[in-house]
N, C-alpha and C. Protein backbone atom coordinates (compact mmCIF):
# COMPACT_ATOMS: atom_id res chain seq x y z
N UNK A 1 -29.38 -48.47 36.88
CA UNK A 1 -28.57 -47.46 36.24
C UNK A 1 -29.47 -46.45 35.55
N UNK A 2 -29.62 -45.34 35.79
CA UNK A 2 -29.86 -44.05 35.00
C UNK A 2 -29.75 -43.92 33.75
N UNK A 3 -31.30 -43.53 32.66
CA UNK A 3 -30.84 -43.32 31.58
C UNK A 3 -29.44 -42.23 31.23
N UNK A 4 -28.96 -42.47 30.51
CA UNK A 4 -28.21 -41.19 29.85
C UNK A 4 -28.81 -39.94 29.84
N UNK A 5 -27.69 -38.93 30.00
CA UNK A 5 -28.20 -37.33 29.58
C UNK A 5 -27.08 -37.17 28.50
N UNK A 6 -27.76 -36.24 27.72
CA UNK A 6 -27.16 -36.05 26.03
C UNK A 6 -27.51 -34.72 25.99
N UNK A 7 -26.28 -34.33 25.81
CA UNK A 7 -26.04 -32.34 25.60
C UNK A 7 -25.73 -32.26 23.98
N UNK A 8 -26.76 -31.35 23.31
CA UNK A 8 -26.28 -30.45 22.18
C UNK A 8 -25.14 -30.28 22.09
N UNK A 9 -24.47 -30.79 21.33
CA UNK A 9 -22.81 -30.23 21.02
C UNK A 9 -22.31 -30.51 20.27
N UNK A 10 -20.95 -30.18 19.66
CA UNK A 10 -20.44 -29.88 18.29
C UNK A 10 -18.88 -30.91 18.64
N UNK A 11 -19.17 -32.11 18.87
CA UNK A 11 -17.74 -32.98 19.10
C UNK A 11 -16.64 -32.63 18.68
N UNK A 12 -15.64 -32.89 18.92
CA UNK A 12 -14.05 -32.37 18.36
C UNK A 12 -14.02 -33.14 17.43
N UNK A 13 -13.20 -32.42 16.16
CA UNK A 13 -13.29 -32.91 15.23
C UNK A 13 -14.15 -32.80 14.11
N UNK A 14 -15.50 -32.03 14.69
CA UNK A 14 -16.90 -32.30 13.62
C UNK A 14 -17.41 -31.04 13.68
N UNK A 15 -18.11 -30.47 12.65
CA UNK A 15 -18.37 -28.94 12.19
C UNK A 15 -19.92 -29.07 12.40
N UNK A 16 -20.36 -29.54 13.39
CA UNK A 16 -22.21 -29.74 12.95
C UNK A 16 -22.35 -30.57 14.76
N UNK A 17 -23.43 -29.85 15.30
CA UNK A 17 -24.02 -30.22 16.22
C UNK A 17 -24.40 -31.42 16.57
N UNK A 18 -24.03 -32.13 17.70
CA UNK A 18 -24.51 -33.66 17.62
C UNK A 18 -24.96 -33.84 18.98
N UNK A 19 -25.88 -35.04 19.23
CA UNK A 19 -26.65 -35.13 20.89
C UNK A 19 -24.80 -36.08 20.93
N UNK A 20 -24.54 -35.62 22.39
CA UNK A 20 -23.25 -36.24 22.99
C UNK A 20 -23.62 -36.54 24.07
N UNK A 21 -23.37 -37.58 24.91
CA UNK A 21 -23.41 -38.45 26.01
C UNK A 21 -22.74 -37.77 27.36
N UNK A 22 -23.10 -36.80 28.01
CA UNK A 22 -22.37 -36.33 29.24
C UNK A 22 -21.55 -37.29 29.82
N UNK A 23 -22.15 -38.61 30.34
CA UNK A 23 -21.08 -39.18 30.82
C UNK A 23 -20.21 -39.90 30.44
N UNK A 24 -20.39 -40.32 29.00
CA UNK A 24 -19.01 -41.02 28.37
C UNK A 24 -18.50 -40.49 27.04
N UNK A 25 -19.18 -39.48 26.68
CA UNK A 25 -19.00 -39.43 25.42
C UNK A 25 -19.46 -39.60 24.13
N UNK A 26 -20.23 -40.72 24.16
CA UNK A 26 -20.51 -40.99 23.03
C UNK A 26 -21.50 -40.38 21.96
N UNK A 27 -21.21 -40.25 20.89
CA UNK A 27 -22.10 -39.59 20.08
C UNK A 27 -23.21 -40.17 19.01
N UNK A 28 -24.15 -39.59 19.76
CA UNK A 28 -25.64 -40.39 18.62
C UNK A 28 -26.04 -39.71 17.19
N UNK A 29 -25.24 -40.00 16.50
CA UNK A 29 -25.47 -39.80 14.89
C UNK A 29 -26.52 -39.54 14.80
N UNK A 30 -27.74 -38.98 14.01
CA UNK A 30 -28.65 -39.22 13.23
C UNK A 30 -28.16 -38.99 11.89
N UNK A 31 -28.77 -39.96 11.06
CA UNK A 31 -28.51 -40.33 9.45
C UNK A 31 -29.87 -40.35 9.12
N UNK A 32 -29.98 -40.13 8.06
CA UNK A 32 -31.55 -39.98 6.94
C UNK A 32 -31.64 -41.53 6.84
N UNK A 33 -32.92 -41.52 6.94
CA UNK A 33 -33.62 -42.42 6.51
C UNK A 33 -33.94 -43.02 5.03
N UNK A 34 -33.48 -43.93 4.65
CA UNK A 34 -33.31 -44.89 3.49
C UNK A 34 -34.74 -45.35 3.20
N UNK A 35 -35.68 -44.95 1.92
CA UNK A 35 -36.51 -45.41 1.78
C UNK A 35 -36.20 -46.34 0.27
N UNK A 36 -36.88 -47.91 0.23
CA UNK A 36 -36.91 -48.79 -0.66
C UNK A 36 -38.75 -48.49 -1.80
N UNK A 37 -38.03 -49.06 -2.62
CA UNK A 37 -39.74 -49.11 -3.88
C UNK A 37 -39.45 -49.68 -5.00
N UNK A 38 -40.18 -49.82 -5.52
CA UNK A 38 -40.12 -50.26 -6.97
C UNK A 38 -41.72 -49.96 -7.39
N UNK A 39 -41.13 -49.50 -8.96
CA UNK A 39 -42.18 -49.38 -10.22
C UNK A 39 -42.66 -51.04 -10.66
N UNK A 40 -43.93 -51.14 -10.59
CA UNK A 40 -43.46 -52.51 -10.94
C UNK A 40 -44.90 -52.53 -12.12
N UNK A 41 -43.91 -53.34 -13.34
CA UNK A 41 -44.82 -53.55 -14.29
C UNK A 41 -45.60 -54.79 -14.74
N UNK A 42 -46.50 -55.05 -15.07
CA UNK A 42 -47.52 -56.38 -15.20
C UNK A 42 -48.20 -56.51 -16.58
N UNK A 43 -47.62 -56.92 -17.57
CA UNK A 43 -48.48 -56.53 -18.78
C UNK A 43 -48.83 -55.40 -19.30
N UNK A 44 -47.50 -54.48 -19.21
CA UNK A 44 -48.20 -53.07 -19.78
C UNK A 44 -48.62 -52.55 -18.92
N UNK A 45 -49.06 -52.75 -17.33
CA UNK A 45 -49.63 -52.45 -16.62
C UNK A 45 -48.69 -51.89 -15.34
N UNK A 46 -49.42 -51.02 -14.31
CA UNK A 46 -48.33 -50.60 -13.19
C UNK A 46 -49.20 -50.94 -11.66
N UNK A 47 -48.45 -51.27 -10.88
CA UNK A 47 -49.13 -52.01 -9.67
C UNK A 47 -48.87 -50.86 -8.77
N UNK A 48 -50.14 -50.66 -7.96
CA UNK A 48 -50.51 -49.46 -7.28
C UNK A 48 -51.26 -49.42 -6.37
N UNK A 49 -51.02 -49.54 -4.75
CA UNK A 49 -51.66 -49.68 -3.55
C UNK A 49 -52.12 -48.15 -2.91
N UNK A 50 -53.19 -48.80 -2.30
CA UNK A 50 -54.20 -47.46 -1.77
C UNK A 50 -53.50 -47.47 -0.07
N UNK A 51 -52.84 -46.56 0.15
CA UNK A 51 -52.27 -46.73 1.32
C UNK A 51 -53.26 -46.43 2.85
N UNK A 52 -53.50 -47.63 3.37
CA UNK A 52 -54.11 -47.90 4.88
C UNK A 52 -53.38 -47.20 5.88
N UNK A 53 -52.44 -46.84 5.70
CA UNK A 53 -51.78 -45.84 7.29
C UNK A 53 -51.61 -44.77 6.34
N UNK A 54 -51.34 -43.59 7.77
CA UNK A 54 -51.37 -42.56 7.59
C UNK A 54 -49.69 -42.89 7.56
N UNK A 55 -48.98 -41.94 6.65
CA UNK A 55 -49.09 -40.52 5.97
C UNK A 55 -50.49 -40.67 4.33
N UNK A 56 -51.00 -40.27 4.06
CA UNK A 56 -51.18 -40.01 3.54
C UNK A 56 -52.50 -41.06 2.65
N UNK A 57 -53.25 -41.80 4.09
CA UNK A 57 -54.02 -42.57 3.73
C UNK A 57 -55.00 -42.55 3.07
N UNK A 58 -55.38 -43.46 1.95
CA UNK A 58 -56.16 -43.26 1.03
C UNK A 58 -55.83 -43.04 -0.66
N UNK A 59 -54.83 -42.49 -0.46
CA UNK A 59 -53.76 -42.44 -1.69
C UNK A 59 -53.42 -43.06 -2.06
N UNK A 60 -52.49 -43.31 -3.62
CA UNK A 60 -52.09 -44.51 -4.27
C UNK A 60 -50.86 -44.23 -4.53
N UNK A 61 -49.89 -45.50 -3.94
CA UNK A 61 -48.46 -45.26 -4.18
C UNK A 61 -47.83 -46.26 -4.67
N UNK A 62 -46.62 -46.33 -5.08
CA UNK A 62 -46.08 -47.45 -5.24
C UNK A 62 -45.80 -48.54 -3.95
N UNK A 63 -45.57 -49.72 -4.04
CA UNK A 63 -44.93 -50.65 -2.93
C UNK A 63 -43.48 -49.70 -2.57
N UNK A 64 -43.49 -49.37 -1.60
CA UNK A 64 -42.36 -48.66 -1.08
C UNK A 64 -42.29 -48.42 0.37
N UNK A 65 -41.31 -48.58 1.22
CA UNK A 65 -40.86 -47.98 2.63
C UNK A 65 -39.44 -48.04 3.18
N UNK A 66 -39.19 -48.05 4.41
CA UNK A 66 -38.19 -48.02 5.27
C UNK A 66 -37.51 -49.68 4.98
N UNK A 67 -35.94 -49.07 4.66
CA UNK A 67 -35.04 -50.47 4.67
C UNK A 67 -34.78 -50.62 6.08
N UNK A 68 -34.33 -52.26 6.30
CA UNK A 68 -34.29 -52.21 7.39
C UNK A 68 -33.19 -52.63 7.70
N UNK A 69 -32.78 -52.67 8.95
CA UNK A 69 -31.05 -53.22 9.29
C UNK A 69 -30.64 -54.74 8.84
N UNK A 70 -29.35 -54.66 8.51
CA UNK A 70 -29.02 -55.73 7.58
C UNK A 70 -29.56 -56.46 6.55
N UNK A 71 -30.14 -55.53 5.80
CA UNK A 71 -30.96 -55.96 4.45
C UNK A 71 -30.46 -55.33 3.29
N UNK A 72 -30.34 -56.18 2.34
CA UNK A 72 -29.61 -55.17 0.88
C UNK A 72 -30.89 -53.95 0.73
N UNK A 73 -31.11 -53.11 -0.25
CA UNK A 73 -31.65 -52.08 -0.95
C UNK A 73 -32.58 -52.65 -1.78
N UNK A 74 -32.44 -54.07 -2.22
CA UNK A 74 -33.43 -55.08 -3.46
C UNK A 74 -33.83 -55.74 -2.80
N UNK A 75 -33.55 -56.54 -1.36
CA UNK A 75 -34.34 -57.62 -0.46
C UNK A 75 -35.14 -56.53 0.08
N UNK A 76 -34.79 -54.98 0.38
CA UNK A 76 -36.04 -54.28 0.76
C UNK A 76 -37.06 -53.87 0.25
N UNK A 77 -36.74 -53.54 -0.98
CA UNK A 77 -37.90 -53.52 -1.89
C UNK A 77 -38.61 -54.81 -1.97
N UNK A 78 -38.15 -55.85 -2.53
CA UNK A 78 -39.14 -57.07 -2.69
C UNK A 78 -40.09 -57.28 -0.95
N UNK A 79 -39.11 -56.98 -0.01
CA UNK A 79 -39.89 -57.80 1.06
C UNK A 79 -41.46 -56.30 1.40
N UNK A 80 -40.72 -54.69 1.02
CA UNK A 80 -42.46 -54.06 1.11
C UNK A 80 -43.09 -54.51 -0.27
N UNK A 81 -42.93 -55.12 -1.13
CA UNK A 81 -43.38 -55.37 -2.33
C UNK A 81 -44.71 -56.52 -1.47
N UNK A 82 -44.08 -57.63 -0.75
CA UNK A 82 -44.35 -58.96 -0.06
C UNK A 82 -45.73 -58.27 0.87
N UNK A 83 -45.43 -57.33 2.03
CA UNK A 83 -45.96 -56.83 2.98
C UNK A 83 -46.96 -55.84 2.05
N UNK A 84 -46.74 -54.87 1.14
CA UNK A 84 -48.20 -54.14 1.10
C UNK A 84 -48.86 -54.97 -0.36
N UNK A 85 -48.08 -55.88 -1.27
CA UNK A 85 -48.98 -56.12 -2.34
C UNK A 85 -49.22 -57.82 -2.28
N UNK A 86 -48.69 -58.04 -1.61
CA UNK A 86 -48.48 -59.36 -1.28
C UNK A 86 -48.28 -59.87 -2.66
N UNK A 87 -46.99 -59.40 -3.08
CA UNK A 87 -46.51 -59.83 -4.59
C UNK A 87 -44.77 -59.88 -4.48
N UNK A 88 -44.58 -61.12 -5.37
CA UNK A 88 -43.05 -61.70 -5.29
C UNK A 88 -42.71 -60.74 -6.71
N UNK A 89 -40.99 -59.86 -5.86
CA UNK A 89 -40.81 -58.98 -7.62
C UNK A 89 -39.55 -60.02 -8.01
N UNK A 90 -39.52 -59.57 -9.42
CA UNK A 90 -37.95 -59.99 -9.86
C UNK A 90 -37.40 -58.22 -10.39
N UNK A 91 -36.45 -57.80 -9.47
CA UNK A 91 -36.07 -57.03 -9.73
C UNK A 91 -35.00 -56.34 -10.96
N UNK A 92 -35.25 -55.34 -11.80
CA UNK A 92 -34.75 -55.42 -13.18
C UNK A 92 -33.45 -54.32 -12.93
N UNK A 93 -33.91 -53.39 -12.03
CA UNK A 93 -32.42 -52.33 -12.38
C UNK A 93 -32.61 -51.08 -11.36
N UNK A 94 -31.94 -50.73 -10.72
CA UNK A 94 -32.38 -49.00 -10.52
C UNK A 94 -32.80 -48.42 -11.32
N UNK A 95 -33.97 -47.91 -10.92
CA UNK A 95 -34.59 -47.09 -11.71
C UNK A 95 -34.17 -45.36 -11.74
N UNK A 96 -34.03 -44.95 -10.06
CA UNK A 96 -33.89 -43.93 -9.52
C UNK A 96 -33.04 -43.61 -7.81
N UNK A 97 -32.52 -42.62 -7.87
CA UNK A 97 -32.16 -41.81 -6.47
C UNK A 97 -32.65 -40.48 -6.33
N UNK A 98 -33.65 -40.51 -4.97
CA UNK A 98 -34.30 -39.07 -5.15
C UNK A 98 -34.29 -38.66 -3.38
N UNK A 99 -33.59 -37.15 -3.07
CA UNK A 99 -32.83 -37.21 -2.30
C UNK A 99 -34.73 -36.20 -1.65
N UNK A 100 -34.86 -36.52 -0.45
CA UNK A 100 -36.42 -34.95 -0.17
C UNK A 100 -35.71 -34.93 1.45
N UNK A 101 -34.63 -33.78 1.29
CA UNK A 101 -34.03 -33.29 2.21
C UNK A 101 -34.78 -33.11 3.59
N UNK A 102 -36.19 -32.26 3.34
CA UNK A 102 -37.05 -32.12 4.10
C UNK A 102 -37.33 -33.00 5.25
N UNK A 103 -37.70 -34.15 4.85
CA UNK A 103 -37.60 -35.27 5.66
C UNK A 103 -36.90 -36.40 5.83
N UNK A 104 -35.60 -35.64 5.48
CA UNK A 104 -34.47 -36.29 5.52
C UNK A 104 -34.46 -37.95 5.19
N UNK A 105 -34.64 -37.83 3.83
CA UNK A 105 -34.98 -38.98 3.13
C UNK A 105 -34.26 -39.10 2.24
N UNK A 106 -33.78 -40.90 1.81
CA UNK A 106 -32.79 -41.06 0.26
C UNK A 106 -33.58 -42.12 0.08
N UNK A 107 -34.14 -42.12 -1.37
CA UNK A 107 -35.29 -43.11 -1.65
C UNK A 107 -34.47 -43.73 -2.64
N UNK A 108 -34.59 -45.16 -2.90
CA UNK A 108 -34.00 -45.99 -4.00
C UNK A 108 -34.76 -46.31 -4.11
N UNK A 109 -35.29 -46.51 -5.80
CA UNK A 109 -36.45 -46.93 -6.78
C UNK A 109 -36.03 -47.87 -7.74
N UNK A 110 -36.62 -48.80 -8.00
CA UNK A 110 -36.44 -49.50 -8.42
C UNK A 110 -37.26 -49.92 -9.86
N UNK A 111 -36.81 -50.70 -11.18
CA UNK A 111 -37.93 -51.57 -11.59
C UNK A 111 -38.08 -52.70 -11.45
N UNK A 112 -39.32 -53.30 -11.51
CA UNK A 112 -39.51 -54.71 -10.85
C UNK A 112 -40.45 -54.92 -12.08
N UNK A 113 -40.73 -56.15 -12.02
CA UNK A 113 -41.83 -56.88 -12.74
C UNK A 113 -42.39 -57.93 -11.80
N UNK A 114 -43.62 -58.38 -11.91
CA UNK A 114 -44.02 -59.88 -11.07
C UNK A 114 -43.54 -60.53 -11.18
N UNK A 115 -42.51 -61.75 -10.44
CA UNK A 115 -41.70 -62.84 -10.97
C UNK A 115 -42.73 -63.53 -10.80
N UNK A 116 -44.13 -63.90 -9.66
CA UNK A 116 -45.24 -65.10 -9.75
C UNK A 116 -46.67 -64.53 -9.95
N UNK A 117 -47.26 -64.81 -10.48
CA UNK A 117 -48.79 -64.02 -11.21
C UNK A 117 -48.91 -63.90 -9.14
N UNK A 118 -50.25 -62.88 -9.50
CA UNK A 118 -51.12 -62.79 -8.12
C UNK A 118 -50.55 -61.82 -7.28
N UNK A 119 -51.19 -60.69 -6.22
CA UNK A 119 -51.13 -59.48 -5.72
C UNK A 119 -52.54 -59.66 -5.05
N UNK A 120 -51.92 -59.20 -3.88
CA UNK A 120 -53.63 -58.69 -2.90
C UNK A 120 -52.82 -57.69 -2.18
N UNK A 121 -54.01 -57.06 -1.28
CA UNK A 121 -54.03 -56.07 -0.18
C UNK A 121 -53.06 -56.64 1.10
N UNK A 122 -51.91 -55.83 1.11
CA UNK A 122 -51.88 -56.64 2.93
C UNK A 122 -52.11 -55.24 3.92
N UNK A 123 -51.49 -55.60 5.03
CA UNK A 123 -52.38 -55.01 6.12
C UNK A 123 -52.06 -53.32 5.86
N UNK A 124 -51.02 -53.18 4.94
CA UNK A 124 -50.86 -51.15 5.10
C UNK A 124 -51.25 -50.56 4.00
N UNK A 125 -52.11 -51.71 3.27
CA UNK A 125 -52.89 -50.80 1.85
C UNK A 125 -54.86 -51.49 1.81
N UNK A 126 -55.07 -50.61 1.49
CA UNK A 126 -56.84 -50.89 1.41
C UNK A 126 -57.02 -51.69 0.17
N UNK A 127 -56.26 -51.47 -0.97
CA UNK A 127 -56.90 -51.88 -2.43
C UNK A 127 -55.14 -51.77 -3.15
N UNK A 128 -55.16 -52.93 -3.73
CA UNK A 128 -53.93 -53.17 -4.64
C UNK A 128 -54.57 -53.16 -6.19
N UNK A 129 -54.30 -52.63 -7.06
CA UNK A 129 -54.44 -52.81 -8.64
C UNK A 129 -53.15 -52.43 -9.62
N UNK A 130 -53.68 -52.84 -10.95
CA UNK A 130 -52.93 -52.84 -11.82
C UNK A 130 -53.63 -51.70 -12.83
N UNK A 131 -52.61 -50.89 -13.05
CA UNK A 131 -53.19 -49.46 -13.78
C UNK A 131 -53.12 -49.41 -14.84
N UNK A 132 -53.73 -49.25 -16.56
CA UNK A 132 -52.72 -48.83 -17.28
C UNK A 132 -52.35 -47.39 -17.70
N UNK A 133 -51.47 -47.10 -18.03
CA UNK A 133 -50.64 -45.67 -18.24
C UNK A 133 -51.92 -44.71 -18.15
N UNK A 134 -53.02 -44.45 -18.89
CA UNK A 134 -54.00 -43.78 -18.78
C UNK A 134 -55.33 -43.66 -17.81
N UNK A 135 -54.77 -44.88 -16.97
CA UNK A 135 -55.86 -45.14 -16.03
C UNK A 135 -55.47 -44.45 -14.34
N UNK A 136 -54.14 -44.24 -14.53
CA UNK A 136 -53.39 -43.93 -13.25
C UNK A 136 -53.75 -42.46 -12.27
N UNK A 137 -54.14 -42.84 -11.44
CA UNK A 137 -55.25 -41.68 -10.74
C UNK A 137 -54.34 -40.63 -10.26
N UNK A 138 -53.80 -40.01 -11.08
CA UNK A 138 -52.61 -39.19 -10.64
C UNK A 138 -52.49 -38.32 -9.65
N UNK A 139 -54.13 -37.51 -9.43
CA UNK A 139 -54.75 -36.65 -8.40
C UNK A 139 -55.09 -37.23 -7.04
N UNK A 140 -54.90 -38.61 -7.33
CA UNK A 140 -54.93 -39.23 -6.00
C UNK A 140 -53.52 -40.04 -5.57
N UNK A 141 -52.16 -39.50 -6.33
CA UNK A 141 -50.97 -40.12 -5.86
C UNK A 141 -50.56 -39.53 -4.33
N UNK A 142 -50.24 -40.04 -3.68
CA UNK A 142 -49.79 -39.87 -2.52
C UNK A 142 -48.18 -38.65 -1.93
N UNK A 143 -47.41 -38.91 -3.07
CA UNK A 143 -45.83 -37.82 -2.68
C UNK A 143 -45.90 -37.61 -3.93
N UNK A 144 -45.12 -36.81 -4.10
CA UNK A 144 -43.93 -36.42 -5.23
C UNK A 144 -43.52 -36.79 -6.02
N UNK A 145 -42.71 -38.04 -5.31
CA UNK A 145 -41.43 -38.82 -5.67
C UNK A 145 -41.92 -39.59 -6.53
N UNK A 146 -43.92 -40.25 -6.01
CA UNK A 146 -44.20 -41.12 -6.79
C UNK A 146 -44.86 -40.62 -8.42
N UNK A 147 -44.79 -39.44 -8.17
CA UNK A 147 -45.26 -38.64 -9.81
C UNK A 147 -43.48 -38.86 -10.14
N UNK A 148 -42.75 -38.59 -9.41
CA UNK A 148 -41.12 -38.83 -10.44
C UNK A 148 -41.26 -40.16 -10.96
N UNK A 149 -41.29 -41.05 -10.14
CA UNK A 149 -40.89 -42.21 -10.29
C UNK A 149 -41.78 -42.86 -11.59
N UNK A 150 -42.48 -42.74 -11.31
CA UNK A 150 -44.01 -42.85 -12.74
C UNK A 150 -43.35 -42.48 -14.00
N UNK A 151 -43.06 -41.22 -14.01
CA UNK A 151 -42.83 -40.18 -15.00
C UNK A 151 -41.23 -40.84 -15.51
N UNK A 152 -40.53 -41.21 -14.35
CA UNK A 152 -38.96 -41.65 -15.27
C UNK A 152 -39.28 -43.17 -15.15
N UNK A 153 -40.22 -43.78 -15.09
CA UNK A 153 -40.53 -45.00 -15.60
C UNK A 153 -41.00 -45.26 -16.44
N UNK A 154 -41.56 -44.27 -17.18
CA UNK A 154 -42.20 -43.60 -18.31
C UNK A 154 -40.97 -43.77 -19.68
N UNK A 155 -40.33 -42.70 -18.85
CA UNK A 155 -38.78 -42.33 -19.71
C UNK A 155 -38.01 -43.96 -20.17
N UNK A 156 -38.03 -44.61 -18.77
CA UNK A 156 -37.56 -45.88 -18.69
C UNK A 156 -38.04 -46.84 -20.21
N UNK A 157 -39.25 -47.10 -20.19
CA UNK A 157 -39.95 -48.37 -20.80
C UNK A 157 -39.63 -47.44 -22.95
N UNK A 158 -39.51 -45.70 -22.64
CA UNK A 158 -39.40 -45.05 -23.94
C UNK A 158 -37.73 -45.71 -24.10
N UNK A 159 -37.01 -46.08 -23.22
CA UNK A 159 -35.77 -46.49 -23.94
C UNK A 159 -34.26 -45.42 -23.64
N UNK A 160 -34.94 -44.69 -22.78
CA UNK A 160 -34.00 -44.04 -21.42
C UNK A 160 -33.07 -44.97 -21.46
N UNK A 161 -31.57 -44.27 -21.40
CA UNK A 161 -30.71 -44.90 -21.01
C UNK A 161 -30.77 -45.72 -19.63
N UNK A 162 -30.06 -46.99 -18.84
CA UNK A 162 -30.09 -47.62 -18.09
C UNK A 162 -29.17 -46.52 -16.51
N UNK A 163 -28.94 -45.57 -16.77
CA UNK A 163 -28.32 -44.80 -15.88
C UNK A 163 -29.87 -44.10 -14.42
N UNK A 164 -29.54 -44.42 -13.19
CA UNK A 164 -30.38 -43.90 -12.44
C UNK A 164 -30.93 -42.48 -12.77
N UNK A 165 -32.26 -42.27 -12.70
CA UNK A 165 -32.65 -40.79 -12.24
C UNK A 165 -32.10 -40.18 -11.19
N UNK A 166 -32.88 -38.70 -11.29
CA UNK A 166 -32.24 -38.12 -9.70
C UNK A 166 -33.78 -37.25 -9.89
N UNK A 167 -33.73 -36.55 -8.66
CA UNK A 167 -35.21 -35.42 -8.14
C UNK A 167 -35.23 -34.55 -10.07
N UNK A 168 -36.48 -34.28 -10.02
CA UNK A 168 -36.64 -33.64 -11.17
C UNK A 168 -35.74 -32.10 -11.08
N UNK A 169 -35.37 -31.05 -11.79
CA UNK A 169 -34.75 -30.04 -11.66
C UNK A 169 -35.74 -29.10 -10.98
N UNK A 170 -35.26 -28.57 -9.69
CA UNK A 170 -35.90 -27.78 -8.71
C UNK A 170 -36.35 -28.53 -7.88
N UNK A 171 -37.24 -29.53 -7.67
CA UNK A 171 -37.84 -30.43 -6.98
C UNK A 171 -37.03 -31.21 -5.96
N UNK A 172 -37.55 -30.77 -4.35
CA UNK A 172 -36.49 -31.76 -3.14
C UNK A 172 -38.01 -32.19 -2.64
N UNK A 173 -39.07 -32.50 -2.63
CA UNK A 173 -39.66 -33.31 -2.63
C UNK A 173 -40.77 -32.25 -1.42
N UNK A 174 -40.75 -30.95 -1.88
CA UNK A 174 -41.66 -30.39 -0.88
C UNK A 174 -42.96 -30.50 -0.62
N UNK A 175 -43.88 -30.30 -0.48
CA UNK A 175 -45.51 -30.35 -0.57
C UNK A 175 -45.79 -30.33 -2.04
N UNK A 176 -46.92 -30.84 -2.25
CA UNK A 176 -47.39 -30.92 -3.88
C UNK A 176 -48.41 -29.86 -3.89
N UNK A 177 -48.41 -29.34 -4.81
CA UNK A 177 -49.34 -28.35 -4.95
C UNK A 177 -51.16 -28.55 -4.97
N UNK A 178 -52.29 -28.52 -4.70
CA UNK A 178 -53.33 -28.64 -5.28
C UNK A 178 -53.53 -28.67 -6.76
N UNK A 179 -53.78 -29.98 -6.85
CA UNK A 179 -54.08 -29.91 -8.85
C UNK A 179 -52.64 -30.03 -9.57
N UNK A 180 -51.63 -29.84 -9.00
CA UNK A 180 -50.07 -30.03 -9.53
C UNK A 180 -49.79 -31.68 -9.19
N UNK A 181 -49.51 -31.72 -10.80
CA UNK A 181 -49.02 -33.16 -10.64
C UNK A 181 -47.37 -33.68 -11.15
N UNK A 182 -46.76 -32.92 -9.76
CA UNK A 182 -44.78 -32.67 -9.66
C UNK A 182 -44.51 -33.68 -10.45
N UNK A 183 -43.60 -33.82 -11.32
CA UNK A 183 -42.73 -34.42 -12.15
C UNK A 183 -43.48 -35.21 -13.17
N UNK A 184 -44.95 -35.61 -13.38
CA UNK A 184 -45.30 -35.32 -14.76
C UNK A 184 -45.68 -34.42 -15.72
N UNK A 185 -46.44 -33.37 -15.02
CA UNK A 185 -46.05 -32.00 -16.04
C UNK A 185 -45.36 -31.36 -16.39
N UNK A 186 -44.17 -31.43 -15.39
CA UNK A 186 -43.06 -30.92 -15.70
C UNK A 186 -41.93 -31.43 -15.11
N UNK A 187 -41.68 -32.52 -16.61
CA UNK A 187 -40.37 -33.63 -16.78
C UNK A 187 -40.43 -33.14 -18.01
């Protein structure tokens, strides 16, 4: 049997272009991509992997990626928590929702703490550590989101109400500037 052919088109019923199935119909959605993370704290401290794949390798981000099918939003976070820090979280609350249209992304952030001492490298980060607030290599963070997420984890531990964040005001998560460090200088 022949793959499918899929025509550009605007289905009945729907105001927005969709790939449609010439021969039966059917229509292939695309939906944004759901990214999982957590802030996670250790003694005052914040846990922070040097990311081994590209996007943006070499950089330091939080434990964060792609949820995957049939997994809650908190089993996804803990299990990239598992895969890049090789660390078990106990998860404390939403932290955040931060929408970066661009690449059609909805990130849920989380806070976590270590529920069992111990963290290493696994295979999609070079170097795992524990930062404290002044030690955090900010010029070497990897996105955006993770200067938000820092910055309203910040807000968080000052006694921020328990209500999620959202993108800082103006900010959909575009390129970072050289030397701009998005949503801690200006939160």
């Amino acid at each position: 049997m022949a793959d499918p052919s899929f025509s550009l088109t605007v289905p009945e019923g729907d105001d927005i272009a969709r790939k449609v199935c010439d021969t039966c119909g059917f229509v292939a959605y695309e939906n944004p991509k759901i990214v999982v993370g957590s802030v996670v704290r250790h003694d005052g401290r914040i846990l922070l992997c040097r990311r081994a794949i590209e996007p943006r390798r070499g950089f330091w981000t939080i434990p964060a990626g792609y949820l995957e099918l049939n997994e809650t939003p908190e089993d996804g976070a803990r299990r990239e928590a598992r895969e890049e820090a090789r660390a078990t979280l106990a998860i404390e609350r939403l932290l955040a929702v931060y929408s970066v249209p661009r690449i059609s992304q909805v990130q849920l952030i989380y806070r976590a703490s270590l529920a069992e001492p111990g963290f290493a490298a696994g295979p999609e980060s070079l170097d795992v550590r524990l930062f404290a607030e002044d030690e955090i290599p900010y010029d070497e963070l990897a996105f955006p989101s993770v200067h938000w997420a820092l910055g309203h984890d910040r807000e968080a531990e000052a006694g921020a109400p328990p209500i999620p964040f959202s993108n800082p005001d103006g900010e959909t998560g575009s390129r970072m500037p050289s030397g701009e460090r998005l949503g801690v200088d200006r939160m």
